[in-house]
Protein backbone atom coordinates (compact mmCIF):
# COMPACT_ATOMS: atom_id res chain seq x y z
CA UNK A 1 73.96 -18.35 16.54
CA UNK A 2 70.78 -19.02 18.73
CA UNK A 3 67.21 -18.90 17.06
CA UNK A 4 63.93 -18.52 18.54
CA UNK A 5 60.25 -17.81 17.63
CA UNK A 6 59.40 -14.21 16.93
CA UNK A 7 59.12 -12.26 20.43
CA UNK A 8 56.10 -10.89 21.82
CA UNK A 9 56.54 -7.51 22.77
CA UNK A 10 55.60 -5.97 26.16
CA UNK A 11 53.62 -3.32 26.89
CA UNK A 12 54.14 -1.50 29.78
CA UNK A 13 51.56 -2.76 31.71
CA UNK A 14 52.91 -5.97 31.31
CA UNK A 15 56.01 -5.15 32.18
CA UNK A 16 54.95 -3.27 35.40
CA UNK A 17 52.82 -6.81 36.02
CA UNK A 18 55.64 -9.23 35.82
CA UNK A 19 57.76 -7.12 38.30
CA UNK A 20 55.16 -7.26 40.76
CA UNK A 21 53.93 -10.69 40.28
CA UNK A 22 56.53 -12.68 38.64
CA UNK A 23 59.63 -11.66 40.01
CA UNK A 24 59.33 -12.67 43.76
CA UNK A 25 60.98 -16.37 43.30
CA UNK A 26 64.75 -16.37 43.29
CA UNK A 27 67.61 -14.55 41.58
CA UNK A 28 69.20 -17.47 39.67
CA UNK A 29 71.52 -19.17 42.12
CA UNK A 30 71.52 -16.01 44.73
CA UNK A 31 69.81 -15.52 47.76
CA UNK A 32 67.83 -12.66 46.40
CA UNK A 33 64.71 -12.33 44.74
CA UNK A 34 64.64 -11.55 41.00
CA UNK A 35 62.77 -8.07 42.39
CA UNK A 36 65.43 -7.67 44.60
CA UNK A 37 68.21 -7.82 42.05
CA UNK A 38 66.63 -5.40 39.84
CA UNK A 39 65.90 -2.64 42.16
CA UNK A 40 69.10 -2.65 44.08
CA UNK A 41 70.43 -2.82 40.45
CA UNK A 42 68.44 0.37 39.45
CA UNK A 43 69.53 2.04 42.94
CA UNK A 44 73.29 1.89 41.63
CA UNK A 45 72.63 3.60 38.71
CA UNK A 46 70.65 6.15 40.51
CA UNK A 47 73.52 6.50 42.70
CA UNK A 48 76.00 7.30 40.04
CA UNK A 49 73.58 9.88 38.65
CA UNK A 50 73.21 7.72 36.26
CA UNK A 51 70.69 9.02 32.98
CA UNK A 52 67.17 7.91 32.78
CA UNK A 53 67.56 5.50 30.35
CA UNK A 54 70.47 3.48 31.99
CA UNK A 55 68.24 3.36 35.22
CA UNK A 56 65.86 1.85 33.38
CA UNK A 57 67.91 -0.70 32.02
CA UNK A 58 69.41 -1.06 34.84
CA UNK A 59 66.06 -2.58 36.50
CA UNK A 60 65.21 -4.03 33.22
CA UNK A 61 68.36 -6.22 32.35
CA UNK A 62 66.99 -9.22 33.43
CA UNK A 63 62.81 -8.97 32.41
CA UNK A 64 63.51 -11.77 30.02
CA UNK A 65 63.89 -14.46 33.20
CA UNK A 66 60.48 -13.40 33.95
CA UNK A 67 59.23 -14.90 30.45
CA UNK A 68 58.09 -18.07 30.35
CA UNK A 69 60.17 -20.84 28.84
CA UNK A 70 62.79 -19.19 28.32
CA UNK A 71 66.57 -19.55 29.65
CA UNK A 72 69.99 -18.63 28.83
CA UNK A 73 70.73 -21.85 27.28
CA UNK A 74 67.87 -21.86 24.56
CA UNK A 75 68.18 -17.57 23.92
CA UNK A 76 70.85 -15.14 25.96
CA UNK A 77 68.52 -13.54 28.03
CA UNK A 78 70.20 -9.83 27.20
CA UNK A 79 69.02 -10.17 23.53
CA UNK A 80 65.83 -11.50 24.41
CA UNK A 81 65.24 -9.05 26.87
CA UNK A 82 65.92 -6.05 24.54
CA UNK A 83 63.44 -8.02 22.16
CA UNK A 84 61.18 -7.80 24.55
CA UNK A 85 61.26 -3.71 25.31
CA UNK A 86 61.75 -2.92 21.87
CA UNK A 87 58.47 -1.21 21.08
CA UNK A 88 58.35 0.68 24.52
CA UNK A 89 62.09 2.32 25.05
CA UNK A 90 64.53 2.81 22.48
CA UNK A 91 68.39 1.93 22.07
CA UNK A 92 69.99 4.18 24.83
CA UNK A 93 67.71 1.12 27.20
CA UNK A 94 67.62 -1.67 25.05
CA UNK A 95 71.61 -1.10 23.48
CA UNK A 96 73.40 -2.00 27.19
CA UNK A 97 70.67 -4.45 28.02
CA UNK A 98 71.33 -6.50 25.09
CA UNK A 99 75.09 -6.79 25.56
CA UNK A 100 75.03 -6.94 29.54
CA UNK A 101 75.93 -10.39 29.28
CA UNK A 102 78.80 -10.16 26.86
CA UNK A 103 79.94 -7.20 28.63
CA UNK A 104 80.54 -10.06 31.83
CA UNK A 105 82.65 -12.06 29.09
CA UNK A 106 84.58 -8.52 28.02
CA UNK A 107 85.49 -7.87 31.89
CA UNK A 108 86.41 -11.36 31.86
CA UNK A 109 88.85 -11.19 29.53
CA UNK A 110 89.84 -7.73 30.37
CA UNK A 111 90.42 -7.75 33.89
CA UNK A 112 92.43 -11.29 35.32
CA UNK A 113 90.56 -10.44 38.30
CA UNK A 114 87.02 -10.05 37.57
CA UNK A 115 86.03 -13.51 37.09
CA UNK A 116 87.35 -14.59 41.17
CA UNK A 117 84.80 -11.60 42.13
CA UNK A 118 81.52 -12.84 40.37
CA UNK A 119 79.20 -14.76 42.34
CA UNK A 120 79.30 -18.64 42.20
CA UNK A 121 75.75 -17.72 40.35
CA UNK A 122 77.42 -15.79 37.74
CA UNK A 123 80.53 -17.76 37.67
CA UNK A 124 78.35 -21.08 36.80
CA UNK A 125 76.32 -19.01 33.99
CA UNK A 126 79.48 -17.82 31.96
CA UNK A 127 80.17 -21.13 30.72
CA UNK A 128 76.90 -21.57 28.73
CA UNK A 129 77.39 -17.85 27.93
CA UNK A 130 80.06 -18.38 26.12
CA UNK A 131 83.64 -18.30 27.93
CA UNK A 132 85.94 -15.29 28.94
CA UNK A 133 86.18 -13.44 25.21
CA UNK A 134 89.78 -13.53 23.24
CA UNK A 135 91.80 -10.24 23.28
CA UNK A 136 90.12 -10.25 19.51
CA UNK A 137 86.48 -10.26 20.70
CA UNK A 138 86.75 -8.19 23.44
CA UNK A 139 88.17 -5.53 21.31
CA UNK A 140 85.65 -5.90 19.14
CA UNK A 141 83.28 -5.95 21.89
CA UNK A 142 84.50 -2.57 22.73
CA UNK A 143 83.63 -1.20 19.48
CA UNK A 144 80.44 -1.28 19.16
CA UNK A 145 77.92 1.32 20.76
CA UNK A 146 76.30 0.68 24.03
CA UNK A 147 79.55 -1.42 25.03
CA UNK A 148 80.54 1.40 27.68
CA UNK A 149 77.56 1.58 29.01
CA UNK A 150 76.41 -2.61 28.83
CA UNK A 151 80.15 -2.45 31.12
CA UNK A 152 78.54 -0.14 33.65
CA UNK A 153 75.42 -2.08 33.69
CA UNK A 154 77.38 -5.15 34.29
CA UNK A 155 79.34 -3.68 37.06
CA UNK A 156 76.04 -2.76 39.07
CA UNK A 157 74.16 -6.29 38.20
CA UNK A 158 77.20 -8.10 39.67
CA UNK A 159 77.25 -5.42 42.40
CA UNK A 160 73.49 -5.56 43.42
CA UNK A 161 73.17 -9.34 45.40
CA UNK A 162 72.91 -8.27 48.70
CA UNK A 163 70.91 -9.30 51.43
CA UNK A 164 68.73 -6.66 53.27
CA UNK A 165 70.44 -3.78 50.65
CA UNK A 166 68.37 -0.49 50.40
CA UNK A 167 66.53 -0.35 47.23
CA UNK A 168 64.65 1.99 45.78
CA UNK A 169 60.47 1.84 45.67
CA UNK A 170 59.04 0.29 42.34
CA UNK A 171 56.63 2.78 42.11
CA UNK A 172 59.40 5.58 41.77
CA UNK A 173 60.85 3.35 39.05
CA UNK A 174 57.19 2.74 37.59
CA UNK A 175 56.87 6.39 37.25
CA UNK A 176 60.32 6.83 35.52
CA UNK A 177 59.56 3.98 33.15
CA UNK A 178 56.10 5.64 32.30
CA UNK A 179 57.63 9.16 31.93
CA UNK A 180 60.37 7.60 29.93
CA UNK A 181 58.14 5.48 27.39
CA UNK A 182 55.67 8.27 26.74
CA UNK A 183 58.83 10.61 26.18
CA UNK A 184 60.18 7.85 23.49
CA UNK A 185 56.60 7.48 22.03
CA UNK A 186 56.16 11.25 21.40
CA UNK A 187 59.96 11.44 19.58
CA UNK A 188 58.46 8.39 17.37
CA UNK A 189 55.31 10.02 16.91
CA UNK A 190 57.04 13.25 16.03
CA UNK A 191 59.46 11.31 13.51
CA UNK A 192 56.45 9.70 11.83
């Protein structure tokens, strides 16, 4: 089990400030930018009429290799990531960001093929990830909620590496996140 000092939260602001300042330098081992990555991600979702919440995740998945310090081998950045959002979107974001990565180690196991199709990138991370899951875990896996849609996520973060890809423009995805978060504040508000 990894451990970690408690998480500070992002606000929105923040989180609109790391995209645009922060996430410039490269995509792990691809030859994309981390900003790339997470708006050709988003533009998959959208694509697939995906809801507003998985769009969101979908250019979210990754905020937590924006934070400083921290990498897959000392926290996986999934959980820390949904750490991270967890005062500004609920679950239906936060649920398939935080199993995104165990969702690669589901298809893994799952599909004999899926693990010659990831990127040498992706490939290289798995190990410290944990392995291909057992037929055990990745029915287990499968079980709990968000898995279905942490699978989808997956499928469009190993899909969205491209070079020169059409995207779409942060600011339409800055104006879903802030329509989104003020939408999740008023339900908690409301519940209160």
């Amino acid at each position: 089990m990894h451990t970690r000092h408690p998480v500070q939260r992002l606000d929105l602001p923040t989180v609109i400030d790391w995209l645009q300042t922060r996430a410039g330098g490269c995509y792990g081992g691809e030859t994309i930018t981390q900003l790339e990555h997470a708006l050709q991600c988003a533009g998959l979702a959208m694509a697939e009429q995906a809801s507003d919440a998985m769009i969101i995740a979908a250019l979210l998945h990754d905020i937590a290799h924006l934070a400083d310090g921290e990498t897959d081998e000392t926290f996986p950045h999934g959980e820390f990531a949904a750490e991270l959002l967890a005062d500004l979107f609920d679950h239906d974001v936060t649920g398939p960001i935080r199993l995104h990565v165990d969702a690669k180690r589901y298809l893994c196991a799952a599909d004999p093929l899926y693990w010659s199709g990831l990127s040498p990138a992706s490939q290289r991370s798995l190990i410290w990830q944990g392995g291909p899951y057992s037929v055990a875990q990745a029915t287990e896996f499968m079980e709990q909620h968000y898995a279905e849609d942490a699978v989808r996520l997956r499928l469009w973060d190993d899909a969205a590496k491209l070079v020169d890809a059409e995207m779409p423009a942060l600011d339409t995805l800055i104006a879903l996140m802030e329509k989104y978060s003020r939408h999740v504040r008023s339900e908690q508000s409301a519940a209160a």
